[in-house]
Protein backbone atom coordinates (compact mmCIF):
# COMPACT_ATOMS: atom_id res chain seq x y z
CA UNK A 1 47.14 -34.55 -25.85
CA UNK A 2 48.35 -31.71 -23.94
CA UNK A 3 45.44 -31.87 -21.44
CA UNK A 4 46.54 -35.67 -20.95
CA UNK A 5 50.10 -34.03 -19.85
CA UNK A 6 49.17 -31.75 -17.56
CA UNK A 7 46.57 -33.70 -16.03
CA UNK A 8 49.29 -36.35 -15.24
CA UNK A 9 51.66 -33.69 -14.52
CA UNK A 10 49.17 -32.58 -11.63
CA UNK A 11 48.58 -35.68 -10.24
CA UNK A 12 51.95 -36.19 -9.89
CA UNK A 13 53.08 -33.25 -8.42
CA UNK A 14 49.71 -34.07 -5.69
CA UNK A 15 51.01 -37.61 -5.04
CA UNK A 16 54.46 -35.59 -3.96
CA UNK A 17 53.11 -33.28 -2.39
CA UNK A 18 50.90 -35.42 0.08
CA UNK A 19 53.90 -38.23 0.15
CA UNK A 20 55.86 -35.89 1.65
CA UNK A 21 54.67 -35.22 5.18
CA UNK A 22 58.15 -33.39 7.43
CA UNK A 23 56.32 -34.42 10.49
CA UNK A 24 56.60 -37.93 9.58
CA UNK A 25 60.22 -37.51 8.41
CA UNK A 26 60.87 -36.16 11.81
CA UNK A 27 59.12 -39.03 13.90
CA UNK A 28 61.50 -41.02 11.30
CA UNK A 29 64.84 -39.58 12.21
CA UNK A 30 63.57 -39.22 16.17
CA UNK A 31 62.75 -43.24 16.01
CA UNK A 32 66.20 -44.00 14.05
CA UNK A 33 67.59 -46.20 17.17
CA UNK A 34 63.91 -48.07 17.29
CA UNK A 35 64.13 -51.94 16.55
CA UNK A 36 62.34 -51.91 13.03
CA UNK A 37 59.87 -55.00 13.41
CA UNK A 38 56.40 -55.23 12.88
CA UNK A 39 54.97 -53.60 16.00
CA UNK A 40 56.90 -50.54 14.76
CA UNK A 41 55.52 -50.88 11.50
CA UNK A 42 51.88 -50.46 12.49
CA UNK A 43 52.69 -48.00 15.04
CA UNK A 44 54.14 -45.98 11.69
CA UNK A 45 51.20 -46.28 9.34
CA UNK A 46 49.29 -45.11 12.59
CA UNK A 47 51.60 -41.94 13.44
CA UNK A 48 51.98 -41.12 9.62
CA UNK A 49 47.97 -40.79 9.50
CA UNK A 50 47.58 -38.66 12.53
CA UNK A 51 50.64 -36.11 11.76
CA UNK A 52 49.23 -35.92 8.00
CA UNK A 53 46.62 -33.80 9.44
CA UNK A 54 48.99 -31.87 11.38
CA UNK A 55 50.90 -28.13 10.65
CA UNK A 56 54.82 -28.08 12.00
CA UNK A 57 54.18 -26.71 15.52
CA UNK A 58 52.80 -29.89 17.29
CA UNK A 59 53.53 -31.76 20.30
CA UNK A 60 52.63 -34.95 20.40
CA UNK A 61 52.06 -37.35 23.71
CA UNK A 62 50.48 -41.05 22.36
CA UNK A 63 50.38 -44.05 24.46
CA UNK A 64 49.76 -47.70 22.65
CA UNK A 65 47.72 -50.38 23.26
CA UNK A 66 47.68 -54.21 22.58
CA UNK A 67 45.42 -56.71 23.89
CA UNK A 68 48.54 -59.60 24.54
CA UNK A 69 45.60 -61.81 25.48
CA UNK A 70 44.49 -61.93 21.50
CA UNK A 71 46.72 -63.16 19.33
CA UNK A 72 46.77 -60.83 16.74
CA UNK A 73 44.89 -58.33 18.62
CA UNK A 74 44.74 -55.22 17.25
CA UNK A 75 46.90 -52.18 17.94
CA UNK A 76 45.04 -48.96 19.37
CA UNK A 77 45.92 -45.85 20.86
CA UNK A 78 45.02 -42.61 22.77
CA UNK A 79 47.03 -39.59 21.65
CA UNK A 80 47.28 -35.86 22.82
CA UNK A 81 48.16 -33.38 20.49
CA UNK A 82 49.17 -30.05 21.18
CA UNK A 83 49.40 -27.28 18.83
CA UNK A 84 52.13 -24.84 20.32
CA UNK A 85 51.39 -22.25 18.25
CA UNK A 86 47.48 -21.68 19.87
CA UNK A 87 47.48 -23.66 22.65
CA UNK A 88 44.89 -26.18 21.27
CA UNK A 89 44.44 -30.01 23.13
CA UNK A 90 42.57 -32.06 21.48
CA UNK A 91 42.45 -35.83 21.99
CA UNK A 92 42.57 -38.91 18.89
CA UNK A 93 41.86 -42.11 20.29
CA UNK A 94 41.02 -45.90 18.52
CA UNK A 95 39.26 -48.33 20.21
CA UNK A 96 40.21 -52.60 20.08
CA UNK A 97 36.47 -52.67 19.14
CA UNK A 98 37.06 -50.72 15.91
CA UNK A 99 41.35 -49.74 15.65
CA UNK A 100 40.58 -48.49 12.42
CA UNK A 101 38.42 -45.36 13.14
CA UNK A 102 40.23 -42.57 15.11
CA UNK A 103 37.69 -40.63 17.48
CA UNK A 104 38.41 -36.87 18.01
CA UNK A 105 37.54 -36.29 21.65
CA UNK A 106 36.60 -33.16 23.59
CA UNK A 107 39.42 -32.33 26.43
CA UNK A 108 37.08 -32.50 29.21
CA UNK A 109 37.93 -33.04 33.34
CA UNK A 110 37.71 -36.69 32.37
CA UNK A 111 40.00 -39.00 34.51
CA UNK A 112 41.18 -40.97 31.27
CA UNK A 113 43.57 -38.06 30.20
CA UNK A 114 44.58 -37.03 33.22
CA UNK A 115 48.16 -38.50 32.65
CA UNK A 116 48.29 -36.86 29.04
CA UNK A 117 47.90 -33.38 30.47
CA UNK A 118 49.80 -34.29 33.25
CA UNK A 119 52.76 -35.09 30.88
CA UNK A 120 52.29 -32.46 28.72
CA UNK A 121 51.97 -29.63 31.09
CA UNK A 122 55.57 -31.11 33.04
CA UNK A 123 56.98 -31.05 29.65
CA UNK A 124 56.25 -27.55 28.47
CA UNK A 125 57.55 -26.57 32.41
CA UNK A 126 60.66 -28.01 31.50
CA UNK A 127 60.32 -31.22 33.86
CA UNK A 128 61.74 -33.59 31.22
CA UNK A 129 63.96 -35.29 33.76
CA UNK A 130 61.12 -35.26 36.50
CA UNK A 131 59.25 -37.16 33.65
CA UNK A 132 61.97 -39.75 32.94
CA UNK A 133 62.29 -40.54 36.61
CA UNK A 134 58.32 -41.66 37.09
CA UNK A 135 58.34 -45.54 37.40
CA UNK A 136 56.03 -47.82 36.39
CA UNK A 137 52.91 -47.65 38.61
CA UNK A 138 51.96 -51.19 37.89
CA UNK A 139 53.95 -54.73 37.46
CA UNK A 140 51.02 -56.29 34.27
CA UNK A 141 52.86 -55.85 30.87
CA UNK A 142 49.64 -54.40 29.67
CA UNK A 143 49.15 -51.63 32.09
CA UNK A 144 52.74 -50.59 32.01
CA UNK A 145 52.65 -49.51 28.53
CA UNK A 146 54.85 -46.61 28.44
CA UNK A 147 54.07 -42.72 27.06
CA UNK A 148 55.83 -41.52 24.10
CA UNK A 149 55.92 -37.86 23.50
CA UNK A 150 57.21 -36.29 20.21
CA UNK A 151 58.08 -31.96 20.27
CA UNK A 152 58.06 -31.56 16.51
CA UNK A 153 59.21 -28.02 17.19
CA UNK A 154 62.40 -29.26 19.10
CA UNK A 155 62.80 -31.85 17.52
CA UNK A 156 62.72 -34.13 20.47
CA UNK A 157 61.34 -37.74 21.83
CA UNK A 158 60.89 -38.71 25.19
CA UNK A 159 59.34 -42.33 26.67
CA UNK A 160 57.89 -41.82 30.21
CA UNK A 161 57.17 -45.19 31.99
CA UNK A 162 53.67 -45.79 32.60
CA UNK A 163 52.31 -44.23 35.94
CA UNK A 164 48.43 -43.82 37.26
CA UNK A 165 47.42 -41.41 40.13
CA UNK A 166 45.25 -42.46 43.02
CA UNK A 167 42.02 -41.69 43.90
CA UNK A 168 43.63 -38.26 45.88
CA UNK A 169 45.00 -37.02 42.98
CA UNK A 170 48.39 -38.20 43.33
CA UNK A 171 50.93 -40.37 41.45
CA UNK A 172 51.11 -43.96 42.17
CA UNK A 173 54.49 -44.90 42.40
């Protein structure tokens, strides 16, 4: 009988332990004036699974993707995450093929994160108002999905309207 205890005594203590995530908490409190519908929803369950794997010191840049085309159409992502304590990049990315399975990617001169590390190296300059004042590259709803980053560390959100750079190396705007 006293096995049975302290076996469920352990499993709760590991279902509190792993229900309490602070990163999420924070991305709670740091989306507290967000419109609460659906969308936000799945873009929650998403964020809570990627910041589960995460320590404290993490920035976070994460773009979001929809096909408005398909109704119902899956929501995917590509995220940056940035561990301010080492310096480590590494890139998480679904697919609308498969939104289910996240894809840890190599950083590598690839022209798909470009804008991530552009973002993320402004940021940690201190360009957050350089940032805020990039417009929209492109007029299609879909393309003009904005970037949100998250600083876990100060405790900080920022949404930077979607921009592309050229085939120069410079921002479209």
């Amino acid at each position: 009988m006293k096995k049975k205890i302290n076996i469920c005594i352990y499993i709760l203590f590991l279902a509190l332990f792993f229900s309490c995530n602070p990163l999420y908490k924070q991305y709670e409190l740091l989306n507290s004036n967000t419109i609460k519908n659906s969308l936000y929803s799945d873009q929650s369950k998403i964020i809570k699974s990627i910041l589960s794997k995460e320590k404290k010191q993490v920035i976070l840049v994460i773009r979001w993707k929809k096909n408005i085309l398909v109704k119902n159409g899956p929501l995917y992502y590509t995220a940056l995450l940035y561990n301010t304590v080492n310096g480590e990049k590494k890139i998480i990315k679904t697919t609308e093929q498969n939104p289910d399975k996240e894809i840890l990617l190599k950083i590598t001169s690839d022209k798909e994160f470009k804008e991530y590390l552009y973002i993320l190296e402004n940021y940690l300059e201190g360009k957050d108002e350089y940032l805020l004042s990039l417009e929209d590259s492109f007029s299609s709803s879909e393309a003009n999905s904005p970037y949100y980053l998250y600083d876990f560390v100060k405790n900080k959100k920022l949404k930077i309207k979607s921009f592309a750079f050229n085939k120069n190396g410079k921002i479209i705007q």
